[in-house]
C-alpha atoms as a PDB file:
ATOM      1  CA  UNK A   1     -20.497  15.572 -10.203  1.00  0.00           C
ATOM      2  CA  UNK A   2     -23.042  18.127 -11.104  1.00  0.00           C
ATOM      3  CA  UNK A   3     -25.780  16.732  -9.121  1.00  0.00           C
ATOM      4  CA  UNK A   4     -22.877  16.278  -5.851  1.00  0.00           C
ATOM      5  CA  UNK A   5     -22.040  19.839  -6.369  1.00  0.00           C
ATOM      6  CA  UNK A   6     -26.158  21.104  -6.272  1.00  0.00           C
ATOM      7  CA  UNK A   7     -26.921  18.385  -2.849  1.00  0.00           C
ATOM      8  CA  UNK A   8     -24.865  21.462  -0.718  1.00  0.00           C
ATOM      9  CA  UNK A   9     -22.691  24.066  -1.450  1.00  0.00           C
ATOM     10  CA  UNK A  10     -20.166  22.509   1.379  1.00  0.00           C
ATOM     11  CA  UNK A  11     -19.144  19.190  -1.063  1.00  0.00           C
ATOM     12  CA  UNK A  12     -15.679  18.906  -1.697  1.00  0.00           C
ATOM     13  CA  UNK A  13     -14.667  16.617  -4.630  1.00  0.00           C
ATOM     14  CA  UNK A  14     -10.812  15.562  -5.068  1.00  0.00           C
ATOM     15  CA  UNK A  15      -9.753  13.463  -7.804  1.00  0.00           C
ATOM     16  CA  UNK A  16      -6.565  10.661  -7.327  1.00  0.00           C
ATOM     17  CA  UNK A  17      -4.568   9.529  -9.735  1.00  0.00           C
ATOM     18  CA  UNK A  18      -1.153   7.283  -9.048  1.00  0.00           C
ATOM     19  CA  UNK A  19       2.438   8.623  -9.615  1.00  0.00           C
ATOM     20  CA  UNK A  20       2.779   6.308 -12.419  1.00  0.00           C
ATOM     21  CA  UNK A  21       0.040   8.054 -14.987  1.00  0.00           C
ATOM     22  CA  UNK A  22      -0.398  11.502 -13.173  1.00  0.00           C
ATOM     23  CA  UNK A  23      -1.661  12.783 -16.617  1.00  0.00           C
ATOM     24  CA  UNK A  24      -4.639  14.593 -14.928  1.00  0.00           C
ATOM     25  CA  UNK A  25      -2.134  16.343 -13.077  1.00  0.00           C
ATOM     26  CA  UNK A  26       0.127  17.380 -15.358  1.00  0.00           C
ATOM     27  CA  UNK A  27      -2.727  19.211 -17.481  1.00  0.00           C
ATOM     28  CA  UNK A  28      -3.545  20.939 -14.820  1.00  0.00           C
ATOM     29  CA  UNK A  29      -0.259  22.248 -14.373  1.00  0.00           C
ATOM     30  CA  UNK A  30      -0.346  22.672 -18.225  1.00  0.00           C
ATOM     31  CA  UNK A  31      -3.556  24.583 -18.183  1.00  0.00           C
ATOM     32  CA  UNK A  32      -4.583  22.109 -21.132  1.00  0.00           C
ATOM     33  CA  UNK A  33      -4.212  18.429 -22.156  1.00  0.00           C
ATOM     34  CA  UNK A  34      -0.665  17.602 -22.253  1.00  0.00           C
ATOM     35  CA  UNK A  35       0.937  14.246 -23.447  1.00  0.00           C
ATOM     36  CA  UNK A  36       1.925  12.410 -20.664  1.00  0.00           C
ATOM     37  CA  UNK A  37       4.281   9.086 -20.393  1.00  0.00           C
ATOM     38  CA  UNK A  38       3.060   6.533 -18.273  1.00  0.00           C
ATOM     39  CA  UNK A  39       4.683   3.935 -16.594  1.00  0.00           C
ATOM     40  CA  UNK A  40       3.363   0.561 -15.913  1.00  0.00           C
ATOM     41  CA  UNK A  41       1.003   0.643 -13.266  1.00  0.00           C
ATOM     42  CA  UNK A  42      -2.041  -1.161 -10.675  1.00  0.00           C
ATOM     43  CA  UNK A  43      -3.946   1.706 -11.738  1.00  0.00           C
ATOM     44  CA  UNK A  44      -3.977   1.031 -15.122  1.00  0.00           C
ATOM     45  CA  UNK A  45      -8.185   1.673 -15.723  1.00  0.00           C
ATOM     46  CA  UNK A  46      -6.671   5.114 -15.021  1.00  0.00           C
ATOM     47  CA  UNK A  47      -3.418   5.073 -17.058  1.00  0.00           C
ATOM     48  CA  UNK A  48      -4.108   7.314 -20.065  1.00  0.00           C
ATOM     49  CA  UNK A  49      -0.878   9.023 -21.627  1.00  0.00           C
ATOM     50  CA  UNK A  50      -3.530  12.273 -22.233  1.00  0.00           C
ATOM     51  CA  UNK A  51      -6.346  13.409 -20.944  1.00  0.00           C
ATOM     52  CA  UNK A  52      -9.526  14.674 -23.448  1.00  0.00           C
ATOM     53  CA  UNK A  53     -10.499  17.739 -24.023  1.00  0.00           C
ATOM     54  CA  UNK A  54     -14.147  17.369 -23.450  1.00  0.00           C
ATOM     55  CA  UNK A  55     -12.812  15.116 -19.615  1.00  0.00           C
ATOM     56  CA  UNK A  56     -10.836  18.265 -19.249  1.00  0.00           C
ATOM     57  CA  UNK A  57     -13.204  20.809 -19.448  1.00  0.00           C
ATOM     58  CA  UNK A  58     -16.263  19.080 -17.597  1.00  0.00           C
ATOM     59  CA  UNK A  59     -14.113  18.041 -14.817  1.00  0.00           C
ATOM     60  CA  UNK A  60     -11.915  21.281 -14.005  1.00  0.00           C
ATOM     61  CA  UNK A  61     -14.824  23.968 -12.687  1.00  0.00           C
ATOM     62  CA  UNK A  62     -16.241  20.632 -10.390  1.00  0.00           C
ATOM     63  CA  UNK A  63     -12.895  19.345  -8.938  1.00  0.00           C
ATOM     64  CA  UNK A  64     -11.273  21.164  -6.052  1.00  0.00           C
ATOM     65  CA  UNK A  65      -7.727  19.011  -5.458  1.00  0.00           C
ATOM     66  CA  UNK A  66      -5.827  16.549  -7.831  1.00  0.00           C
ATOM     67  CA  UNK A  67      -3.841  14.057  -5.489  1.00  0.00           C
ATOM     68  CA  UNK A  68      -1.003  11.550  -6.201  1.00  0.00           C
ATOM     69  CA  UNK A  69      -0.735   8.698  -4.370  1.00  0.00           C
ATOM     70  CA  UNK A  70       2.175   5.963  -4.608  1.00  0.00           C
ATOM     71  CA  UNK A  71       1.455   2.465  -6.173  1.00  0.00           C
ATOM     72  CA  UNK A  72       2.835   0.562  -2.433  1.00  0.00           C
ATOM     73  CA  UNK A  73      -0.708   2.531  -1.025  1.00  0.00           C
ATOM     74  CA  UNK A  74      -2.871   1.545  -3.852  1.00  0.00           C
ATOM     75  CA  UNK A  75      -1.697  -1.826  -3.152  1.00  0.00           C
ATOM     76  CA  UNK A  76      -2.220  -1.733   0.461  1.00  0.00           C
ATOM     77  CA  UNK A  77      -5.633   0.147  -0.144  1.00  0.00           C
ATOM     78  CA  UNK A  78      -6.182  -3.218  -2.283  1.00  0.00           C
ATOM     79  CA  UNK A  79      -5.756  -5.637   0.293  1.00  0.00           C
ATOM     80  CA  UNK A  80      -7.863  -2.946   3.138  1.00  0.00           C
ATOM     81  CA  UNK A  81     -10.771  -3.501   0.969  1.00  0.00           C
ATOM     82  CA  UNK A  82     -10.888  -7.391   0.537  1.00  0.00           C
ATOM     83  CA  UNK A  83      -9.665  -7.707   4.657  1.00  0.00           C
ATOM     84  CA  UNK A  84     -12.262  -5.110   5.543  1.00  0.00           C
ATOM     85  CA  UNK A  85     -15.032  -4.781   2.529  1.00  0.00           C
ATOM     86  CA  UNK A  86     -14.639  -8.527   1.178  1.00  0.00           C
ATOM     87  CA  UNK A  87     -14.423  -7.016  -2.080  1.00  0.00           C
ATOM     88  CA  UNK A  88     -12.111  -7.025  -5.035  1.00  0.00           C
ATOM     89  CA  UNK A  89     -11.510  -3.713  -6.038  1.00  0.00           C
ATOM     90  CA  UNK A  90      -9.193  -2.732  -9.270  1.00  0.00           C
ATOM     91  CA  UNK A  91      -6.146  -0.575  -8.659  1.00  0.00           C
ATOM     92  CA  UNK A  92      -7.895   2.402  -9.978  1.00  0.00           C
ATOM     93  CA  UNK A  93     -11.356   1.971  -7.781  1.00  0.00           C
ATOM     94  CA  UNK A  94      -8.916   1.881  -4.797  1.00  0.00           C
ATOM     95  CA  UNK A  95      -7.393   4.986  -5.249  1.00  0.00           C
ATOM     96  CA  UNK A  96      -9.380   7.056  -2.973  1.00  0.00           C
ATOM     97  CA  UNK A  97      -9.094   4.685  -0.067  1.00  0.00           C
ATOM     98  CA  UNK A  98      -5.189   4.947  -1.410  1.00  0.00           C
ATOM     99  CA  UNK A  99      -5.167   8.925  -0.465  1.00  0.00           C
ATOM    100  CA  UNK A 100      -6.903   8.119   2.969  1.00  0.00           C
ATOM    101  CA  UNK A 101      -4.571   5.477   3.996  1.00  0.00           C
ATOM    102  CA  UNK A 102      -1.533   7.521   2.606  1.00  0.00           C
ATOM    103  CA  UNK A 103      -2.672  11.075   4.711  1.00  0.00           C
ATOM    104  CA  UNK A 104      -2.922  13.030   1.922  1.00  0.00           C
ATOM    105  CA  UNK A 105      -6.824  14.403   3.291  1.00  0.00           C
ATOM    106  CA  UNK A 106      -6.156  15.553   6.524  1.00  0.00           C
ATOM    107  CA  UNK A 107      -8.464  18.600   5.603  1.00  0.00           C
ATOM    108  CA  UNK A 108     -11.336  16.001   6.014  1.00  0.00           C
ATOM    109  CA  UNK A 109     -10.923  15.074   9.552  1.00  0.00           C
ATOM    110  CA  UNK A 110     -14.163  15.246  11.342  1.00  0.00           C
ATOM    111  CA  UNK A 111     -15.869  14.738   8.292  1.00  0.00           C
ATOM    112  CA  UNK A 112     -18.217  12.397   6.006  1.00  0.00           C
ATOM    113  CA  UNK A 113     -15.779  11.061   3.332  1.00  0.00           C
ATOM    114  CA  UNK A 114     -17.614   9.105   0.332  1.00  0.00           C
ATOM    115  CA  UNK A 115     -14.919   7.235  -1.975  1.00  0.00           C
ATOM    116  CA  UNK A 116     -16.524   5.589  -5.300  1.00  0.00           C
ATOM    117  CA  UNK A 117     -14.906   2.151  -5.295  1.00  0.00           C
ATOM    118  CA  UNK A 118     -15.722   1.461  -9.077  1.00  0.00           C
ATOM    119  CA  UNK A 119     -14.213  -1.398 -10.646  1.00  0.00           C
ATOM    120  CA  UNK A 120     -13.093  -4.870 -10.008  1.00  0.00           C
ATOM    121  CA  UNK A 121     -11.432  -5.604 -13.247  1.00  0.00           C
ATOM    122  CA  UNK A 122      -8.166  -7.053 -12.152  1.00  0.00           C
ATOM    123  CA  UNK A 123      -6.117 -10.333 -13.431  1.00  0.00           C
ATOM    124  CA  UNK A 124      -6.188 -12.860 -10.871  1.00  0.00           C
ATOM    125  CA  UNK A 125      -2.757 -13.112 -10.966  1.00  0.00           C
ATOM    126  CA  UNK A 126      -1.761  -9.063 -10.422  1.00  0.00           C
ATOM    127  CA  UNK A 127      -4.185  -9.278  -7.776  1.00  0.00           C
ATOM    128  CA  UNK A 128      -2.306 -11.795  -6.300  1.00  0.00           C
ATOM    129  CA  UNK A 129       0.580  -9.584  -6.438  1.00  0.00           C
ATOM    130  CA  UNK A 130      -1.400  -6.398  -4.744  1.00  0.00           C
ATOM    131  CA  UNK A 131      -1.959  -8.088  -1.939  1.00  0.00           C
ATOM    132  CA  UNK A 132       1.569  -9.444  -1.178  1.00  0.00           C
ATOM    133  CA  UNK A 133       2.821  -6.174  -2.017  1.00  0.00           C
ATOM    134  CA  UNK A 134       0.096  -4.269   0.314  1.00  0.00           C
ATOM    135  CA  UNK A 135       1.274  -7.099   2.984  1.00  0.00           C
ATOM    136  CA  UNK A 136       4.886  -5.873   2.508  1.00  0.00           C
ATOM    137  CA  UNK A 137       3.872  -2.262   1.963  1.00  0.00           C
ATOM    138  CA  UNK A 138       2.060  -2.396   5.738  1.00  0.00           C
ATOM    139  CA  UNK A 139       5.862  -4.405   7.229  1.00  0.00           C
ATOM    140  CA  UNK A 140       3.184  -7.708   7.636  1.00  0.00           C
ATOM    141  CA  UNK A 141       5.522  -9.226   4.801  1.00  0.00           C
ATOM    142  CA  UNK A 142       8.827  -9.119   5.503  1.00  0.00           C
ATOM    143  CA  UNK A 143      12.227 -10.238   4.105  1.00  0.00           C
ATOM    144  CA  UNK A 144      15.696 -10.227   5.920  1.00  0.00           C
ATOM    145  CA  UNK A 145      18.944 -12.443   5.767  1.00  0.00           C
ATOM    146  CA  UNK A 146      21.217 -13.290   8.458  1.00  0.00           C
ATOM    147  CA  UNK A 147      24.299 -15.237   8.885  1.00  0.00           C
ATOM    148  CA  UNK A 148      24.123 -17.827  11.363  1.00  0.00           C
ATOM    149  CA  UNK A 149      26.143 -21.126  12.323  1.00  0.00           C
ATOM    150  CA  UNK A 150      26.404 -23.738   9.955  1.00  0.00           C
ATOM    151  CA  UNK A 151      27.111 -26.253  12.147  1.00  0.00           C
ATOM    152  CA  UNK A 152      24.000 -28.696  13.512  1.00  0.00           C
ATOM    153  CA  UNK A 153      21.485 -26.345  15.223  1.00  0.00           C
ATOM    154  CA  UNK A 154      22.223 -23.231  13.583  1.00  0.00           C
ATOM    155  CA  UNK A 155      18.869 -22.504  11.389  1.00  0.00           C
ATOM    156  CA  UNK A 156      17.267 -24.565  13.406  1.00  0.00           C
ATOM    157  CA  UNK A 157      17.831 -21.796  15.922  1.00  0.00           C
ATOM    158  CA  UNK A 158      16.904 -19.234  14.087  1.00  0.00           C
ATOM    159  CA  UNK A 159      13.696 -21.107  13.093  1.00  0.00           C
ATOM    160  CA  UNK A 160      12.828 -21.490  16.569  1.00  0.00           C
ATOM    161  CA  UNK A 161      13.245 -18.330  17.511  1.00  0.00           C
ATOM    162  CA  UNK A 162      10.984 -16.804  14.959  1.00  0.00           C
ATOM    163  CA  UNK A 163       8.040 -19.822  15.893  1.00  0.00           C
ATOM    164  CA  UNK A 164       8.499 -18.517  19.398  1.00  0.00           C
ATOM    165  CA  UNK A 165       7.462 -14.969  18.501  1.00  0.00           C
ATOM    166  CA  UNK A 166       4.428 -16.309  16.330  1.00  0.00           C
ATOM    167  CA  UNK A 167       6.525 -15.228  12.729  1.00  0.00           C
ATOM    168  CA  UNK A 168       4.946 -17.211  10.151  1.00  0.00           C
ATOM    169  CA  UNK A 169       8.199 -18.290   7.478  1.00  0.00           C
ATOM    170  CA  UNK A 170       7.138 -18.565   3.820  1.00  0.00           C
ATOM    171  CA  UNK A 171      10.384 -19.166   2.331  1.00  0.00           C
ATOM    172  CA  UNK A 172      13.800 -19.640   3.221  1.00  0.00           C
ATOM    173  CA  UNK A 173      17.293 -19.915   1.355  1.00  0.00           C
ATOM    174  CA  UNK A 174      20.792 -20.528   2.510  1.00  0.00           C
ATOM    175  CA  UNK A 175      23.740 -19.418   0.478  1.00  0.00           C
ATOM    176  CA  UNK A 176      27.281 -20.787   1.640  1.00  0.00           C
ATOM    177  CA  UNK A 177      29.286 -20.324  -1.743  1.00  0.00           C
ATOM    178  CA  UNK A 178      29.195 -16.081  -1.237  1.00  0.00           C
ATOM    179  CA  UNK A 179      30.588 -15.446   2.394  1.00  0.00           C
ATOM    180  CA  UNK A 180      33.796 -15.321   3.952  1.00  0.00           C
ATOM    181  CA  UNK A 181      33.347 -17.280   6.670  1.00  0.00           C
ATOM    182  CA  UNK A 182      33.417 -21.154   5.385  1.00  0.00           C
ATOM    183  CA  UNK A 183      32.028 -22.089   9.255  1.00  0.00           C
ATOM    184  CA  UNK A 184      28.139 -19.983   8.578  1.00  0.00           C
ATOM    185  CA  UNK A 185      25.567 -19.688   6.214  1.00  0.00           C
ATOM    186  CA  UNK A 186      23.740 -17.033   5.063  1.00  0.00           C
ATOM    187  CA  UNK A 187      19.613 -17.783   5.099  1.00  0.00           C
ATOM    188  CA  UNK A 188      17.415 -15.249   3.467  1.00  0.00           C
ATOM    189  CA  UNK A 189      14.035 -15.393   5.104  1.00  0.00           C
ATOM    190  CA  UNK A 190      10.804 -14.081   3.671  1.00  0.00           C
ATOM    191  CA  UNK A 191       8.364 -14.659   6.127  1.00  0.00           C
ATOM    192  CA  UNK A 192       4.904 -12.717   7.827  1.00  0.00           C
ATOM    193  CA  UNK A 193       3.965 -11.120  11.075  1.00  0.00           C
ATOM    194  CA  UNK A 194       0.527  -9.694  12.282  1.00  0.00           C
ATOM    195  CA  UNK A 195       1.087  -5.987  12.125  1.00  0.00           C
ATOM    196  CA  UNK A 196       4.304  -3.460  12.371  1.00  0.00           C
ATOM    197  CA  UNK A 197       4.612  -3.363  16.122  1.00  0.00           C
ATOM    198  CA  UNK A 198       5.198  -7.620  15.709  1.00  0.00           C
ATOM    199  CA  UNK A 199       7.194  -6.572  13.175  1.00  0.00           C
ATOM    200  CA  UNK A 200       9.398  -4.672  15.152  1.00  0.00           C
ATOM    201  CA  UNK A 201       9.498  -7.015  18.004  1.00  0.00           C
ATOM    202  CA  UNK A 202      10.994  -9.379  15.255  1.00  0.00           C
ATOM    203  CA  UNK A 203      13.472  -7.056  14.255  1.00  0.00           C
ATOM    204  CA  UNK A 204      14.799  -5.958  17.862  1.00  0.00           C
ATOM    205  CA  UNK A 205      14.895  -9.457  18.919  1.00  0.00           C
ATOM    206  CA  UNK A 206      17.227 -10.834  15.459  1.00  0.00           C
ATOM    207  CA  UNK A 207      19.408  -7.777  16.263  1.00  0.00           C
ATOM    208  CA  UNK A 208      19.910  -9.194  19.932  1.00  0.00           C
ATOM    209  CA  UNK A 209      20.687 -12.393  18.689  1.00  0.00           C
ATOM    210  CA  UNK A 210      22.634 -11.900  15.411  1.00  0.00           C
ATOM    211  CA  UNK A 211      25.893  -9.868  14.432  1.00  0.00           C
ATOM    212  CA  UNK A 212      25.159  -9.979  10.578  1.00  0.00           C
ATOM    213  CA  UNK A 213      21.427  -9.057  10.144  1.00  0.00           C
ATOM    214  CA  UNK A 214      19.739  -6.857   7.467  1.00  0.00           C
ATOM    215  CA  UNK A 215      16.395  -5.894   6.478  1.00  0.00           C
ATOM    216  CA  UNK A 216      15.116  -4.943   2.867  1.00  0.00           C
ATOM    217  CA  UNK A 217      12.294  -2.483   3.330  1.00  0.00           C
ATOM    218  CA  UNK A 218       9.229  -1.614   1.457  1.00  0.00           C
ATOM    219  CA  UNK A 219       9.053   1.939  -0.178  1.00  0.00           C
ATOM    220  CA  UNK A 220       6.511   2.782   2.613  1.00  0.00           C
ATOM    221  CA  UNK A 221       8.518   1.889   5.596  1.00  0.00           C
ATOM    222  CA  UNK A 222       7.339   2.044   9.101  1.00  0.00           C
ATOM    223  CA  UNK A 223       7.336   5.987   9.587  1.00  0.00           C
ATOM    224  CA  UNK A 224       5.520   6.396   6.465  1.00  0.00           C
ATOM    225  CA  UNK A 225       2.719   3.651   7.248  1.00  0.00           C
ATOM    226  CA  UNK A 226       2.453   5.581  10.879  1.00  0.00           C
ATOM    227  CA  UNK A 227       1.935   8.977   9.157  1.00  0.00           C
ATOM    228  CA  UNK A 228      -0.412   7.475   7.432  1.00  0.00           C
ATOM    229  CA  UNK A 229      -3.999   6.331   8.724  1.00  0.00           C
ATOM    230  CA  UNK A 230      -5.034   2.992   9.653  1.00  0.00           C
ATOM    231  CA  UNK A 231      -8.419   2.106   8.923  1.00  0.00           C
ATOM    232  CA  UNK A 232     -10.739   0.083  11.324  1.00  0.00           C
ATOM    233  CA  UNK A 233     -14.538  -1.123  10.442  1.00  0.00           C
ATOM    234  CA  UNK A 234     -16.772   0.479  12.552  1.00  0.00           C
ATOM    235  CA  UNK A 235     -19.958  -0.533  10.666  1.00  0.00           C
ATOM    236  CA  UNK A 236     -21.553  -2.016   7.515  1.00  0.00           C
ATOM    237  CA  UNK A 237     -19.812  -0.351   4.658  1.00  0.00           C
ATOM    238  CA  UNK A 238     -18.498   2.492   7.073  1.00  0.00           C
ATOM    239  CA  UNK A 239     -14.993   2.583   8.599  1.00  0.00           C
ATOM    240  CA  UNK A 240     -12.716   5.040  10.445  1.00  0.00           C
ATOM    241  CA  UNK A 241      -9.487   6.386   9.530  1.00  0.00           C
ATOM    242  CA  UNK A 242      -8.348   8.474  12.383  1.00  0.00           C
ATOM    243  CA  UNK A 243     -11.068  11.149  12.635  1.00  0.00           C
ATOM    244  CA  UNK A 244     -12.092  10.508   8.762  1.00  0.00           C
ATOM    245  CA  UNK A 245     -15.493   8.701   8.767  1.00  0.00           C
ATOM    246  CA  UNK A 246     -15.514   6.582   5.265  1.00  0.00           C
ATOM    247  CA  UNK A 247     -18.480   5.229   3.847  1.00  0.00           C
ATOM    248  CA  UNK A 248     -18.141   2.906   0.381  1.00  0.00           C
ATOM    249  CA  UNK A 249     -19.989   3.599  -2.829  1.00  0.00           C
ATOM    250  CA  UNK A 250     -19.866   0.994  -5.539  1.00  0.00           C
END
């Protein structure tokens, strides 16, 4: 950080931290260490229920913001990095890219943003998870049910209907004991689509087509996501969030 701060006078550092273990946070608040509860969380490299004193001092004259980001856009910044980067990143190296994606540095637009992506300690199987929950966090995973006919034809309609729109299914259940009507089933659909505005195509077109229809949504739902700041690779190691140019230190 020192040698950051003495390159120019003009750096900006911000630290990120996830709502789960915003311990960093809350001592600033405090004005000192404070013992913090965490809760279980991809971040955990950063989940510490108190911060030292010595971390505390150092890092307090250097760091201009503390930001706290939600655990659906660590997850999503998860999956960015190995679609984009093709590299596995721990929860708590993607938290910059987290604070990009989730809008929370607007100040930097126009700007040279540097994120240290240190870390790629994660269980194969929780990475796993990130990434279906950063597919669901960005609406590309999505899970709905819907009563249809349960005569011959019925999900074979609704199956059909999705394959026409390109909707990939990746599992499927029917439930006929719970309803009222003893003539339709109930199917419960998880299945994937290639970006929000598919997503929504999907939806419009099930509402058209079906009386009994409902969708579960991810914490970071579709006006959230938008807020937010898709990122596109626009070189090597260097991509562009809006108006943010990012460039990846590991």
């Amino acid at each position: 950080m020192h040698q950051l701060i003495s390159t120019a006078s003009s750096n900006w550092i911000n630290g990120v931290e996830s709502e789960k273990c915003p311990s960093f946070t809350k001592a600033l608040e405090n004005g000192a260490p404070i013992y913090t509860p965490n809760k279980e969380t991809l971040a955990d490299g950063l989940a510490v229920p108190q911060v030292g004193y010595n971390a505390f001092a150092t890092t307090v004259p250097l760091l201009d913001k503390m930001i706290v980001v939600k655990e659906e856009w660590i997850a999503l910044a998860i999956l960015r990095l190995v679609e984009l980067e093709k590299c596995v990143v721990e929860g708590a190296g993607a938290s910059g890219l987290a604070a990009i994606l989730a809008g929370h540095m607007d100040e930097f637009k126009g700007k040279r943003v540097v994120l240290l992506v240190c870390g790629g300690n994660i269980d194969t199987t929780i990475f796993g998870r990130c990434l279906e929950r950063g597919l669901a966090a960005e609406g590309r995973l999505q899970r709905f049910t819907v009563r249809v006919s349960d005569g011959p034809g019925g999900v074979s309609k609704l199956c059909n209907l999705l394959a026409g729109l390109g909707v990939s299914i990746k599992d499927i259940m029917h439930d006929r004991a719970f309803i009222r009507d003893v003539h339709s089933v109930e199917v419960k659909v998880i299945c994937e689509t290639r970006d929000w505005h598919h997503t929504k195509e999907m939806r419009n077109l099930l509402q058209e087509t079906y009386e009994n229809v409902c969708f579960f949504i991810c914490k970071v739902n579709l006006s959230q996501f938008l807020r937010g700041t898709p990122l596109k690779s626009i070189g090597a190691g260097i991509y562009k969030a809006d108006s943010v140019a990012v460039s990846f230190s590991t």
